[in-house]
Protein backbone atom coordinates (compact mmCIF):
# COMPACT_ATOMS: atom_id res chain seq x y z
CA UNK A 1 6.50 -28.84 19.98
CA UNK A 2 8.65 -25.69 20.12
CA UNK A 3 8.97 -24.63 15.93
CA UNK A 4 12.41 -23.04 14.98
CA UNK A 5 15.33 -23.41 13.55
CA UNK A 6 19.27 -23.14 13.60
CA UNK A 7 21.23 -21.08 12.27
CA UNK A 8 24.96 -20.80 12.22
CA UNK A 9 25.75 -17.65 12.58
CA UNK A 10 27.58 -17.56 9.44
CA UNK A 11 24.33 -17.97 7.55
CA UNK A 12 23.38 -14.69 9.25
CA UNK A 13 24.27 -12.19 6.60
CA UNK A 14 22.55 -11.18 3.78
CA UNK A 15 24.45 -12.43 1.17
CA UNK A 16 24.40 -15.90 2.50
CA UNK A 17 20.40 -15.68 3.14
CA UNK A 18 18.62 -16.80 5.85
CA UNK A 19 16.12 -19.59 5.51
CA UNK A 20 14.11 -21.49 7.25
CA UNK A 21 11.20 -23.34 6.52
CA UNK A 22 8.19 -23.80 9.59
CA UNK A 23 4.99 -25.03 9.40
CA UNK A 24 3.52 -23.43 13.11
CA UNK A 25 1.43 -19.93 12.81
CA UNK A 26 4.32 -16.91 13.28
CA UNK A 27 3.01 -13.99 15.91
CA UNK A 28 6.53 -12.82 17.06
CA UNK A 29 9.70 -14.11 15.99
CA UNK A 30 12.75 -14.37 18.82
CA UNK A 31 16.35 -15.06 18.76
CA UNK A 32 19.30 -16.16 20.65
CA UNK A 33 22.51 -17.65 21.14
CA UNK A 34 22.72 -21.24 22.22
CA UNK A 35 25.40 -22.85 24.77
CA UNK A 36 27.32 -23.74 21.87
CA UNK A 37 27.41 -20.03 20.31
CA UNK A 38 24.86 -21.19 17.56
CA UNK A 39 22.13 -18.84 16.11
CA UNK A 40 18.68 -19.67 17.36
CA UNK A 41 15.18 -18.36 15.63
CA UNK A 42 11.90 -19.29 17.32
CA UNK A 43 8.43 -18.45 17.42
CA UNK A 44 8.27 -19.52 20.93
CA UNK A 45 9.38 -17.10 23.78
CA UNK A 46 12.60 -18.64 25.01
CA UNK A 47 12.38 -19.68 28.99
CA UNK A 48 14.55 -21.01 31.54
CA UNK A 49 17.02 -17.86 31.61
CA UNK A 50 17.99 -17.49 28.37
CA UNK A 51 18.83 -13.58 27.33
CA UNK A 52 17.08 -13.27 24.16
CA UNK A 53 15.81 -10.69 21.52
CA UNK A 54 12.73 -9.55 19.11
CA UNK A 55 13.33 -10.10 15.89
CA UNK A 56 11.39 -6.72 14.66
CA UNK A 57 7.82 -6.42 14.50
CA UNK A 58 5.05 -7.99 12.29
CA UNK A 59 3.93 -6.33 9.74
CA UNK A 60 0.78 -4.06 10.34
CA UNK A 61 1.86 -3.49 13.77
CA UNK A 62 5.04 -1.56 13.29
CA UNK A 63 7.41 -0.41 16.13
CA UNK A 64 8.12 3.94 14.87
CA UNK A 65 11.50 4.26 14.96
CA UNK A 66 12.59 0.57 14.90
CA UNK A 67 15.29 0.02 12.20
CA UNK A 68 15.78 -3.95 12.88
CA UNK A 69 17.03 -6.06 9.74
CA UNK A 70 13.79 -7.03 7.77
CA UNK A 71 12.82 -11.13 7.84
CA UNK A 72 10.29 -12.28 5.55
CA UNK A 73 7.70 -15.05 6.09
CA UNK A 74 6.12 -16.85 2.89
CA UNK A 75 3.17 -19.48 2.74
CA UNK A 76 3.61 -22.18 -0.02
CA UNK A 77 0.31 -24.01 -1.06
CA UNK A 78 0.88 -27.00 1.65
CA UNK A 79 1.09 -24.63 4.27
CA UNK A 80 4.53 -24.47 4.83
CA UNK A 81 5.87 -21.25 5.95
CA UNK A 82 9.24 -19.97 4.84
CA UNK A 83 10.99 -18.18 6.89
CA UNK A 84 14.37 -15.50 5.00
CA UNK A 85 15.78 -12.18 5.00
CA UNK A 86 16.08 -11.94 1.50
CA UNK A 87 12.68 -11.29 -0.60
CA UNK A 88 11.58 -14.49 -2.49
CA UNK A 89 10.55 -14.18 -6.64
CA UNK A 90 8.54 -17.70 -6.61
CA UNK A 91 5.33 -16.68 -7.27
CA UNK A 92 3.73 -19.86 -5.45
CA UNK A 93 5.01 -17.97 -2.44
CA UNK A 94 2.48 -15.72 -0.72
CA UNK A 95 4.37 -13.25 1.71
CA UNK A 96 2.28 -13.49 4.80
CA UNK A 97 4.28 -11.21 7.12
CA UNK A 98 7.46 -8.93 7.49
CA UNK A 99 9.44 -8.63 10.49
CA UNK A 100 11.84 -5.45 11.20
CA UNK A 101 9.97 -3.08 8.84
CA UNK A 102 6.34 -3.49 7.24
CA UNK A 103 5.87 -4.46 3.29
CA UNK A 104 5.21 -1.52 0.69
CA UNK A 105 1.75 -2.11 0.98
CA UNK A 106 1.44 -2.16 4.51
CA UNK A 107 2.89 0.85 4.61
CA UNK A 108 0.90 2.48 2.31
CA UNK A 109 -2.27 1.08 3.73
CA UNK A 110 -1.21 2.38 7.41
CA UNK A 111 -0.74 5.73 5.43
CA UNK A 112 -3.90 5.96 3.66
CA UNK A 113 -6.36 4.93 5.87
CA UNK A 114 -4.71 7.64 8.63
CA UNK A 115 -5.05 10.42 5.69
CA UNK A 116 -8.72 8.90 4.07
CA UNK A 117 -11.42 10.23 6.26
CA UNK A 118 -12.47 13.66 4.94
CA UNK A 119 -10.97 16.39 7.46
CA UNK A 120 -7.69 14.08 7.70
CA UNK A 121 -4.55 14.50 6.45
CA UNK A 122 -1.72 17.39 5.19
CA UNK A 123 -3.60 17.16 1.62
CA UNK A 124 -7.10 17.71 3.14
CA UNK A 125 -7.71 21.52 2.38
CA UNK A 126 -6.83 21.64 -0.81
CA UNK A 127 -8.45 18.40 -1.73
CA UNK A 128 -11.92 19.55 -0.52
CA UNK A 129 -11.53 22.73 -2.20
CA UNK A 130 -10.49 21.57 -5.32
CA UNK A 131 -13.57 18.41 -5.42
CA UNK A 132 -16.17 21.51 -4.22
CA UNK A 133 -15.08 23.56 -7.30
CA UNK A 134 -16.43 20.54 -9.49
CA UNK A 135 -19.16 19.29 -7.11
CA UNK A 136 -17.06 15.81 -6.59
CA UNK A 137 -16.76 14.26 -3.29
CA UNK A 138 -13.50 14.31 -1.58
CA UNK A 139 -13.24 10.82 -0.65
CA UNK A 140 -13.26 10.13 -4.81
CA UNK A 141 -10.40 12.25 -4.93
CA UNK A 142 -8.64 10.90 -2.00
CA UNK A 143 -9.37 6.91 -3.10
CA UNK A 144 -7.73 7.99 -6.81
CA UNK A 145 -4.96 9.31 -4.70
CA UNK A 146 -4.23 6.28 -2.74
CA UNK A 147 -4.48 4.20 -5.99
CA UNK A 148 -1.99 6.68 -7.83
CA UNK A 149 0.53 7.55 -5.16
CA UNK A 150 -0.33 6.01 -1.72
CA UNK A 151 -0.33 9.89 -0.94
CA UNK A 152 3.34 10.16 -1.47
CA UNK A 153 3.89 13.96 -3.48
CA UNK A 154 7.13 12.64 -4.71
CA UNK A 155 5.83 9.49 -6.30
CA UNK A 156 7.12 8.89 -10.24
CA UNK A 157 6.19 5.66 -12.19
CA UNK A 158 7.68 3.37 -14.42
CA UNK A 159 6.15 6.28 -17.52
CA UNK A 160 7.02 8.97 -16.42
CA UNK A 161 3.97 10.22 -14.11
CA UNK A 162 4.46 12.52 -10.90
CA UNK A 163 3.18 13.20 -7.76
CA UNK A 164 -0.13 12.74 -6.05
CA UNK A 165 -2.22 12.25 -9.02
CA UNK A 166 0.21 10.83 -11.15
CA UNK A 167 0.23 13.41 -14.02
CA UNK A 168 2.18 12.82 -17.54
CA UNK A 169 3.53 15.80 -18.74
CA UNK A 170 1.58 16.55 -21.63
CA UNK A 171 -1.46 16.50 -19.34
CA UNK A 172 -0.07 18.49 -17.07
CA UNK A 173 0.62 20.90 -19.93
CA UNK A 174 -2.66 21.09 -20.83
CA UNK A 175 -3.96 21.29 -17.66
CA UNK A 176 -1.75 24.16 -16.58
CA UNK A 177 0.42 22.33 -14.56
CA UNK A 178 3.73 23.35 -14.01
CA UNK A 179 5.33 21.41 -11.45
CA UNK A 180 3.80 18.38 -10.59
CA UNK A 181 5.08 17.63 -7.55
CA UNK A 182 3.58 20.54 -5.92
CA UNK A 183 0.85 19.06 -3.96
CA UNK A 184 -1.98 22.13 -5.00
CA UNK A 185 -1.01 22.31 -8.26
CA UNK A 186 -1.34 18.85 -9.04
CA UNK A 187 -4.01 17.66 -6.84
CA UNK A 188 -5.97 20.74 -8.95
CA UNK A 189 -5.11 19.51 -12.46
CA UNK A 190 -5.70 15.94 -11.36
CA UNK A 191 -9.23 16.67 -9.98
CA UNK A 192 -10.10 18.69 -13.32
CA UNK A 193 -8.83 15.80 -15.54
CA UNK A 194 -10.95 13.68 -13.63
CA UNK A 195 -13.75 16.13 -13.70
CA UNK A 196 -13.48 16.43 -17.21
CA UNK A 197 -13.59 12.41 -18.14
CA UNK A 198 -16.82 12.51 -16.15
CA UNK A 199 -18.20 14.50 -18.05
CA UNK A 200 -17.13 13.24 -21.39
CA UNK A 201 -18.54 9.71 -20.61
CA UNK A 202 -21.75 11.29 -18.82
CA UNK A 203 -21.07 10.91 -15.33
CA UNK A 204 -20.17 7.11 -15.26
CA UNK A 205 -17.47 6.74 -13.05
CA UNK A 206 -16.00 3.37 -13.98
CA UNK A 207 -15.52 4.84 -17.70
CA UNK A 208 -13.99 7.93 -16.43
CA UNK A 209 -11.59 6.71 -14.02
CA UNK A 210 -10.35 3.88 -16.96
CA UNK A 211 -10.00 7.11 -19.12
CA UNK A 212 -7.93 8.68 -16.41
CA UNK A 213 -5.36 5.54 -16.32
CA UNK A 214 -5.80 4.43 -20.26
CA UNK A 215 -6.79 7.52 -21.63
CA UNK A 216 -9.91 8.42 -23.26
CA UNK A 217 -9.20 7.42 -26.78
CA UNK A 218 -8.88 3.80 -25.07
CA UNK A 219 -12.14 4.03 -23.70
CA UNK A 220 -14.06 5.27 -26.72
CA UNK A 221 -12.02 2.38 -29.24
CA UNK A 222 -13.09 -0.40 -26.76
CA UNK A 223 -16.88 1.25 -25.72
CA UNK A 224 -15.97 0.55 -22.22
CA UNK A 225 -13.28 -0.27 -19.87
CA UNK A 226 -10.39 -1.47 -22.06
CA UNK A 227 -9.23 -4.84 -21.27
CA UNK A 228 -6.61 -4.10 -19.83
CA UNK A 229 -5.17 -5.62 -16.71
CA UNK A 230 -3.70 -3.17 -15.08
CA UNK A 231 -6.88 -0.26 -16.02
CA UNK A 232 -9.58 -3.34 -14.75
CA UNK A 233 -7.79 -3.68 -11.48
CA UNK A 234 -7.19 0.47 -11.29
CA UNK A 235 -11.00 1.16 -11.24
CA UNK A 236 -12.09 -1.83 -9.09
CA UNK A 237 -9.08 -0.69 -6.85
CA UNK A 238 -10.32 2.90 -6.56
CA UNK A 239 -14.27 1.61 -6.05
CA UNK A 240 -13.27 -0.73 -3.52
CA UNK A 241 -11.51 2.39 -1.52
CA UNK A 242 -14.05 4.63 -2.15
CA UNK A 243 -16.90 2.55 -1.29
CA UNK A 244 -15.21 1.57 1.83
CA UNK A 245 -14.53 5.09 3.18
CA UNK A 246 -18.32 6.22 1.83
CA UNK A 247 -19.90 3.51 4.01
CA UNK A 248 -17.22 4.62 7.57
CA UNK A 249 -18.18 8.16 6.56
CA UNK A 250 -21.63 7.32 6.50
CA UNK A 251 -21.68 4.93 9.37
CA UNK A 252 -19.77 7.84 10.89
CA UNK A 253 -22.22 10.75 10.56
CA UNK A 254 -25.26 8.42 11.76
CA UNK A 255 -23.50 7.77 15.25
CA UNK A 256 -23.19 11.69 15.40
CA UNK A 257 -27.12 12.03 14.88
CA UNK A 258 -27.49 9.25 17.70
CA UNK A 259 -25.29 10.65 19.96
């Protein structure tokens, strides 16, 4: 059984908010107008004649250059599959795929893993030069990037930390830092920070990147990680990058021995 739904094209616009609800799996998502002028959305490539459109591309495989108007698809925990243009704060809703443009963190995942392999990416010289200087490999520094910034130079968070290594000022300060949205300047004072938290907790690197997002004194009061949420999932976030790029690296220069 063909799975869409209709859609007065009065319910089009944004402010009135498209929704649908589906239950079938969602590859592409099509649209046309019906003998009676009425909106139709499918998942099924309309036959039999009909002149019909894309509606945008999934998420992960985005179309450069395509500026179609985003449509979201959410999973609820039966199964059913939402399908709206506007974004959706229920949190029993897991956003499953994006057609027209892809999510944040596709985007930043199609980013990263195009800059991650050492010799890759606009941030590549300085980033080896800078991890050579304190014997530090340059995936570490690029996996703390894509944690910070998703290697975005302009990046500023919610307190007040910029660019690629996400630098508060008074670190910056100290670090010599004057404008930390220059890409050398603060991929150096980010990978002497780090360097130095390494140091001061004797080369573990779970303590030293929590001291990099909580801060040291947070790390020495607790005698580990703190328990914090947000520093827990920062240095599983930047192990899980780094030992996936170490093993590709790896895996890497053992083909080139083969071959």
């Amino acid at each position: 059984m063909e799975n869409r739904r209709i859609l007065t094209a009065a319910l089009l616009s944004v402010a009135c908010g498209l929704v649908a609800w589906t239950t079938a799996a969602t590859a592409e998502l099509y649209t046309y107008l019906d003998a009676h002028g009425t909106r139709v959305y499918t998942d099924q490539r309309p036959s039999g004649g009909v002149t019909y459109s894309r509606v945008g591309t999934p998420a992960g495989r985005p179309t450069p250059g395509r500026s179609a108007g985003q449509i979201f698809v959410y999973q609820s925990p039966t199964g059913e599959r939402l399908v709206t243009n506007q974004r959706q704060q229920e949190q029993a809703l897991t956003l499953i795929a994006t057609y027209g443009r892809p999510t944040a963190s596709v985007r930043c995942r199609l980013t990263a893993d195009a800059v991650m392999p050492v010799g890759s990416g606009p941030f590549d010289a300085i980033i080896t030069q800078e991890a050579s200087a304190w014997n530090l490999d340059p995936l570490l520094i690029k996996s703390v990037i894509w944690v910070e910034s998703c290697f975005d130079q302009h990046a500023i968070s919610r307190v007040g930390a910029h660019g690629l290594m996400q630098l508060m000022p008074a670190t910056a300060a100290e670090l010599g830092v004057t404008d930390r949205f220059d890409p050398a300047q603060n991929i150096r004072g980010g990978v002497t920070y780090l360097a130095q938290m390494l140091d001061r907790f004797d080369r573990d690197l779970d303590l030293a990147l929590a001291a990099y997002n909580a801060g040291p004194g947070a790390v020495e009061r607790h005698n580990g990680i703190p328990p914090f949420a947000e520093t827990r999932n920062y240095v599983a976030r930047v192990n899980a990058h780094y030992q996936r790029h170490a093993a590709v690296a790896d895996e890497a220069g053992m083909q080139a021995k083969r071959d």
